[in-house]
C-alpha atoms as a PDB file:
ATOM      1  CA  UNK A   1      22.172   2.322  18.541  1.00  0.00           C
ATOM      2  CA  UNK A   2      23.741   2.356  15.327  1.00  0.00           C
ATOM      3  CA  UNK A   3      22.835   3.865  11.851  1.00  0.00           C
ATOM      4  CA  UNK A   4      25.014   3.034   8.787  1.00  0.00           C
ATOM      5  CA  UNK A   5      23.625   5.493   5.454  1.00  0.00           C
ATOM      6  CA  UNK A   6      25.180   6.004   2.397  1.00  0.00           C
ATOM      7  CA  UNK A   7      23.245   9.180   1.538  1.00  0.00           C
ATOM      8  CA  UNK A   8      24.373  12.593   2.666  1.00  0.00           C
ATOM      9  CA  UNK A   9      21.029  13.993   2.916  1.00  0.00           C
ATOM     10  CA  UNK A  10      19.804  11.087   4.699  1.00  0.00           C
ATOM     11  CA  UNK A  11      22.514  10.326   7.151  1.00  0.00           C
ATOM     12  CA  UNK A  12      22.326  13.904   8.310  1.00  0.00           C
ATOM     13  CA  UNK A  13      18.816  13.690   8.684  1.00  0.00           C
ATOM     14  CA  UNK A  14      18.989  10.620  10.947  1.00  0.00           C
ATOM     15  CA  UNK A  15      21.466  12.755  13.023  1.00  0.00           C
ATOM     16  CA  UNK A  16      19.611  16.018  13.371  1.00  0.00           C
ATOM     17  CA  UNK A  17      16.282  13.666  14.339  1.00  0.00           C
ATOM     18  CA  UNK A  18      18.522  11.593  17.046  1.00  0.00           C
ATOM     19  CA  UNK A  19      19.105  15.249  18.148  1.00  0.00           C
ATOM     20  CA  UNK A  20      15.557  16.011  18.727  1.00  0.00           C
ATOM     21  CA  UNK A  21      15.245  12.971  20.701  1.00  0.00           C
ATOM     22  CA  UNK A  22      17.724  13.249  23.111  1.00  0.00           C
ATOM     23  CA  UNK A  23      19.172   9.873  21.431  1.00  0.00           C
ATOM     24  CA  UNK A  24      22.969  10.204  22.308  1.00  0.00           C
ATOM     25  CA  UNK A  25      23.320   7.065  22.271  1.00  0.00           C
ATOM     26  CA  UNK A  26      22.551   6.929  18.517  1.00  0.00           C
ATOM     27  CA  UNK A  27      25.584   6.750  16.329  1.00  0.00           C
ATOM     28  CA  UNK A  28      25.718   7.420  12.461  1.00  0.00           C
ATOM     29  CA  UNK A  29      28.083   6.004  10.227  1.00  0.00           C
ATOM     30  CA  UNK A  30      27.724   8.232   7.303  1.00  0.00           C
ATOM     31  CA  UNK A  31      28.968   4.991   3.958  1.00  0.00           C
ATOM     32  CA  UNK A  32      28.737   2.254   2.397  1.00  0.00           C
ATOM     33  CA  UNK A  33      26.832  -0.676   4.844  1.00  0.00           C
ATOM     34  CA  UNK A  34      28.473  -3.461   3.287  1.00  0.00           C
ATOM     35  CA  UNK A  35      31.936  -1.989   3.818  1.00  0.00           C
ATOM     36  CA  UNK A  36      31.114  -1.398   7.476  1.00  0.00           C
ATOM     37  CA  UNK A  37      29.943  -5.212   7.579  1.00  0.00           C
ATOM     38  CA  UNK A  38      33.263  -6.192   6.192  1.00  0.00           C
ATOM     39  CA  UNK A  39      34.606  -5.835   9.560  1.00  0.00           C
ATOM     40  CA  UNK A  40      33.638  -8.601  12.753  1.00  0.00           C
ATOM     41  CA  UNK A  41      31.427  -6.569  14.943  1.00  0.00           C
ATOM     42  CA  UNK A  42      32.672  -4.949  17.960  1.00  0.00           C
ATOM     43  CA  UNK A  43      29.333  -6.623  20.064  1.00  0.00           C
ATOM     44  CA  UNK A  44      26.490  -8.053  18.620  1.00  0.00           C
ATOM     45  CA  UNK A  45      22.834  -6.772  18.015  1.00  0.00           C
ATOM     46  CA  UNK A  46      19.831  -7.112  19.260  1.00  0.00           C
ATOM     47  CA  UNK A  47      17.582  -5.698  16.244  1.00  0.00           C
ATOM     48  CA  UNK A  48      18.779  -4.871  12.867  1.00  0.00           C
ATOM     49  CA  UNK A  49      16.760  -2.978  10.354  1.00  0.00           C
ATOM     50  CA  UNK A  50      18.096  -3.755   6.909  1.00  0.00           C
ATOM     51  CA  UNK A  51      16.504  -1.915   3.796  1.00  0.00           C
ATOM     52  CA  UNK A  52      19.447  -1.787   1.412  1.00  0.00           C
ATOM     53  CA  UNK A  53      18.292  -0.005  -2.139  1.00  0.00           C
ATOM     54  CA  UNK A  54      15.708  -1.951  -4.097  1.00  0.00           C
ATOM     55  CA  UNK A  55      17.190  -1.974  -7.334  1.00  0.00           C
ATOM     56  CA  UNK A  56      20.524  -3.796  -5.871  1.00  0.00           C
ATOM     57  CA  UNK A  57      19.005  -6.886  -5.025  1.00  0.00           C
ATOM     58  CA  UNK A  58      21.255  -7.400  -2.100  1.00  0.00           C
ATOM     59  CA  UNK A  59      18.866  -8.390   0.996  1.00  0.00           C
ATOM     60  CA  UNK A  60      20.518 -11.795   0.791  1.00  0.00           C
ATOM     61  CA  UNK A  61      24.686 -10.405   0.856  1.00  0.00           C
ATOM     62  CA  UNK A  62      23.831  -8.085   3.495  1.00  0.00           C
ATOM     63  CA  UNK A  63      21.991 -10.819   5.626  1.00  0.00           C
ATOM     64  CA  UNK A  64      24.936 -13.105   5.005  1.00  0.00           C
ATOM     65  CA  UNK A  65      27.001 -10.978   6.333  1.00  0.00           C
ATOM     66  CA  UNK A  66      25.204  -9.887   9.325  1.00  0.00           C
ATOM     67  CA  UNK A  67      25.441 -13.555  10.074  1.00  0.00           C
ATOM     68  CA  UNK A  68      29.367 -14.471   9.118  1.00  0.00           C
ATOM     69  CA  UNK A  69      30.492 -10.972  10.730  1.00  0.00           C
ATOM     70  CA  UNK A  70      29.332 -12.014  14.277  1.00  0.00           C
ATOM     71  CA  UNK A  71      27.009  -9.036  13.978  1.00  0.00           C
ATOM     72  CA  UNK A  72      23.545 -10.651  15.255  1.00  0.00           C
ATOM     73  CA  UNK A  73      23.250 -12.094  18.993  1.00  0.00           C
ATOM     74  CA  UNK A  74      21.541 -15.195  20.178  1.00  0.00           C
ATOM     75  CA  UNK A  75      17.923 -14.574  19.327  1.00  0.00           C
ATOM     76  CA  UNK A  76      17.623 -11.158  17.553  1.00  0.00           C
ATOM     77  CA  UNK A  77      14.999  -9.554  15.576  1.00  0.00           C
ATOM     78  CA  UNK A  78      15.861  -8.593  11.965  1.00  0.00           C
ATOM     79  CA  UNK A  79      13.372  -6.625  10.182  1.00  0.00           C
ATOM     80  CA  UNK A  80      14.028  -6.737   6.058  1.00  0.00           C
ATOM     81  CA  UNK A  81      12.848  -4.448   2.847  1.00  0.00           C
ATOM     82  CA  UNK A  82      13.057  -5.002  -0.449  1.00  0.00           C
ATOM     83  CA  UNK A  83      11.027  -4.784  -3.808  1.00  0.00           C
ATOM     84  CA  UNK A  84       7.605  -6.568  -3.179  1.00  0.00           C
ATOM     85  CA  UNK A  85       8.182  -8.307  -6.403  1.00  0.00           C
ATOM     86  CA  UNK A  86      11.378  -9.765  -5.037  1.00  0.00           C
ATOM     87  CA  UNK A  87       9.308 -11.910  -2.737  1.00  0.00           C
ATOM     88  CA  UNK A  88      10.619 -13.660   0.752  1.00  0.00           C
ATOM     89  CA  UNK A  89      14.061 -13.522   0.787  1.00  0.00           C
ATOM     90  CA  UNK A  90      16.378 -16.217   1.190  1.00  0.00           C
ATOM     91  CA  UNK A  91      17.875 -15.946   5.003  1.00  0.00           C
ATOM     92  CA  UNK A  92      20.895 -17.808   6.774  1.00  0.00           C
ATOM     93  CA  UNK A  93      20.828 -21.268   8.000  1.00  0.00           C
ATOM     94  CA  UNK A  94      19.464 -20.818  11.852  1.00  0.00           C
ATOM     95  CA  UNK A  95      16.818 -17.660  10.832  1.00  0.00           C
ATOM     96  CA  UNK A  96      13.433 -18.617  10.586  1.00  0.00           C
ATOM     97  CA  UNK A  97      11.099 -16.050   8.673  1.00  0.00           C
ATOM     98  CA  UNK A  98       7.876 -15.112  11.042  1.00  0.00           C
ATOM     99  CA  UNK A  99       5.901 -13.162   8.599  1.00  0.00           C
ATOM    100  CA  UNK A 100       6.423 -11.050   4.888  1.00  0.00           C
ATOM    101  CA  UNK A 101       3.851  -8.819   3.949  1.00  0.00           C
ATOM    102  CA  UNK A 102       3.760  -5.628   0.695  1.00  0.00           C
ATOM    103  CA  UNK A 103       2.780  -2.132   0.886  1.00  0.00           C
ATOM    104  CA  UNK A 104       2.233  -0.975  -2.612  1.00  0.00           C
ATOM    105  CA  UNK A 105       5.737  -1.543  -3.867  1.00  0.00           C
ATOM    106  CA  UNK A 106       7.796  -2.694  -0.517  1.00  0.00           C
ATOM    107  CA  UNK A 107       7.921  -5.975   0.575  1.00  0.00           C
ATOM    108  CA  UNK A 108       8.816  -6.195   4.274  1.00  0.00           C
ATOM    109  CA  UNK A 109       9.580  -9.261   6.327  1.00  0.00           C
ATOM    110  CA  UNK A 110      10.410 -10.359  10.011  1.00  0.00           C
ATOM    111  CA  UNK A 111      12.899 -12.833  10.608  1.00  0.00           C
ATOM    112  CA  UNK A 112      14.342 -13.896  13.793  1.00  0.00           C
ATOM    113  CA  UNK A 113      17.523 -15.620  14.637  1.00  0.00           C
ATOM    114  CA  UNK A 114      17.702 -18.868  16.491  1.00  0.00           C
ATOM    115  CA  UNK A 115      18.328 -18.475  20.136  1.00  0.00           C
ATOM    116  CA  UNK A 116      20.769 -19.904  21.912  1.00  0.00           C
ATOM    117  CA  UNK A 117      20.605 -23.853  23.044  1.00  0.00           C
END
Protein backbone atom coordinates (compact mmCIF):
# COMPACT_ATOMS: atom_id res chain seq x y z
CA UNK A 1 0.00 0.00 0.00
CA UNK A 2 1.33 3.08 -1.23
CA UNK A 3 0.47 6.85 -0.71
CA UNK A 4 2.26 9.52 -2.82
CA UNK A 5 1.10 13.44 -1.27
CA UNK A 6 2.51 16.52 -2.01
CA UNK A 7 1.10 18.30 1.06
CA UNK A 8 2.88 18.30 4.38
CA UNK A 9 -0.15 18.46 6.39
CA UNK A 10 -1.74 15.85 4.44
CA UNK A 11 0.96 13.31 3.97
CA UNK A 12 1.48 13.32 7.70
CA UNK A 13 -1.98 12.86 8.26
CA UNK A 14 -2.20 9.76 6.05
CA UNK A 15 0.75 8.48 8.21
CA UNK A 16 -0.48 9.14 11.71
CA UNK A 17 -4.10 7.45 10.43
CA UNK A 18 -2.07 4.26 8.89
CA UNK A 19 -0.79 4.35 12.53
CA UNK A 20 -4.10 4.00 14.08
CA UNK A 21 -4.81 1.18 11.90
CA UNK A 22 -2.16 -1.00 12.43
CA UNK A 23 -1.44 -0.44 8.49
CA UNK A 24 2.41 -1.13 8.36
CA UNK A 25 2.21 -2.06 5.35
CA UNK A 26 1.17 1.46 4.23
CA UNK A 27 3.97 3.51 2.83
CA UNK A 28 3.96 7.40 2.26
CA UNK A 29 5.89 9.11 -0.18
CA UNK A 30 5.72 12.57 1.08
CA UNK A 31 6.16 14.76 -3.19
CA UNK A 32 5.35 15.39 -6.18
CA UNK A 33 3.13 12.14 -7.82
CA UNK A 34 4.15 12.77 -11.20
CA UNK A 35 7.85 12.76 -10.31
CA UNK A 36 7.39 9.46 -8.50
CA UNK A 37 5.58 8.16 -11.81
CA UNK A 38 8.58 9.21 -13.77
CA UNK A 39 10.19 6.13 -12.66
CA UNK A 40 8.97 2.23 -14.10
CA UNK A 41 7.30 0.76 -11.13
CA UNK A 42 9.01 -1.60 -8.93
CA UNK A 43 5.58 -4.15 -9.23
CA UNK A 44 2.44 -3.25 -10.48
CA UNK A 45 -0.97 -2.32 -8.78
CA UNK A 46 -3.89 -3.63 -8.16
CA UNK A 47 -6.06 -0.35 -7.34
CA UNK A 48 -4.97 3.13 -7.81
CA UNK A 49 -6.79 6.08 -6.43
CA UNK A 50 -5.85 9.13 -8.44
CA UNK A 51 -7.30 12.64 -7.37
CA UNK A 52 -4.55 14.98 -8.52
CA UNK A 53 -5.61 18.90 -7.72
CA UNK A 54 -8.62 20.13 -9.65
CA UNK A 55 -7.39 23.21 -10.93
CA UNK A 56 -4.33 21.29 -12.81
CA UNK A 57 -6.30 19.51 -15.16
CA UNK A 58 -3.99 16.59 -15.17
CA UNK A 59 -6.30 13.32 -14.71
CA UNK A 60 -5.28 12.47 -18.26
CA UNK A 61 -0.94 12.89 -17.72
CA UNK A 62 -1.20 11.09 -14.60
CA UNK A 63 -3.34 8.20 -16.16
CA UNK A 64 -0.88 8.11 -19.03
CA UNK A 65 1.61 7.53 -17.03
CA UNK A 66 0.23 5.00 -14.77
CA UNK A 67 -0.12 3.16 -18.01
CA UNK A 68 3.51 3.82 -19.89
CA UNK A 69 5.33 3.39 -16.34
CA UNK A 70 4.25 -0.32 -16.02
CA UNK A 71 2.47 0.86 -12.90
CA UNK A 72 -1.13 -0.89 -13.38
CA UNK A 73 -1.42 -4.89 -13.54
CA UNK A 74 -3.56 -7.00 -15.76
CA UNK A 75 -7.06 -6.03 -14.76
CA UNK A 76 -6.88 -3.29 -12.05
CA UNK A 77 -9.31 -0.94 -10.66
CA UNK A 78 -8.54 2.80 -11.02
CA UNK A 79 -10.77 5.08 -9.26
CA UNK A 80 -10.42 8.97 -10.73
CA UNK A 81 -11.40 12.72 -9.35
CA UNK A 82 -11.51 15.68 -10.90
CA UNK A 83 -13.69 18.92 -11.34
CA UNK A 84 -17.32 17.74 -12.18
CA UNK A 85 -17.28 20.27 -14.89
CA UNK A 86 -14.30 18.55 -16.43
CA UNK A 87 -16.55 15.68 -17.35
CA UNK A 88 -15.33 11.83 -18.17
CA UNK A 89 -11.92 11.88 -18.68
CA UNK A 90 -10.09 10.68 -21.50
CA UNK A 91 -8.31 7.16 -20.37
CA UNK A 92 -5.55 4.93 -22.14
CA UNK A 93 -6.14 2.69 -24.99
CA UNK A 94 -7.14 -0.85 -23.15
CA UNK A 95 -9.26 1.07 -20.01
CA UNK A 96 -12.77 0.97 -20.35
CA UNK A 97 -14.74 3.56 -18.10
CA UNK A 98 -17.58 1.57 -15.90
CA UNK A 99 -19.35 4.48 -14.45
CA UNK A 100 -18.72 8.67 -13.70
CA UNK A 101 -20.92 10.22 -11.42
CA UNK A 102 -20.68 14.31 -9.41
CA UNK A 103 -21.02 15.20 -5.90
CA UNK A 104 -21.59 18.88 -5.78
CA UNK A 105 -18.33 19.93 -7.34
CA UNK A 106 -16.28 16.41 -7.78
CA UNK A 107 -16.66 14.36 -10.54
CA UNK A 108 -15.57 10.78 -9.79
CA UNK A 109 -15.21 7.89 -12.18
CA UNK A 110 -14.34 4.05 -12.24
CA UNK A 111 -12.28 2.74 -14.84
CA UNK A 112 -10.83 -0.60 -15.14
CA UNK A 113 -7.95 -1.90 -17.08
CA UNK A 114 -8.22 -4.67 -19.59
CA UNK A 115 -7.29 -8.01 -18.24
CA UNK A 116 -5.02 -10.12 -19.49
CA UNK A 117 -5.79 -12.42 -22.81
Amino acid sequence: MQFVEADGPAAGAIERSLEVLGAAAGRVVHGDAFAFLAARAPQPFDVVFLDPPYGERRLEQACAKLESGGWLAPGAWIYLEDAANSGAPELPAGWTLLRSKKAGDVGYHLARRQAAS
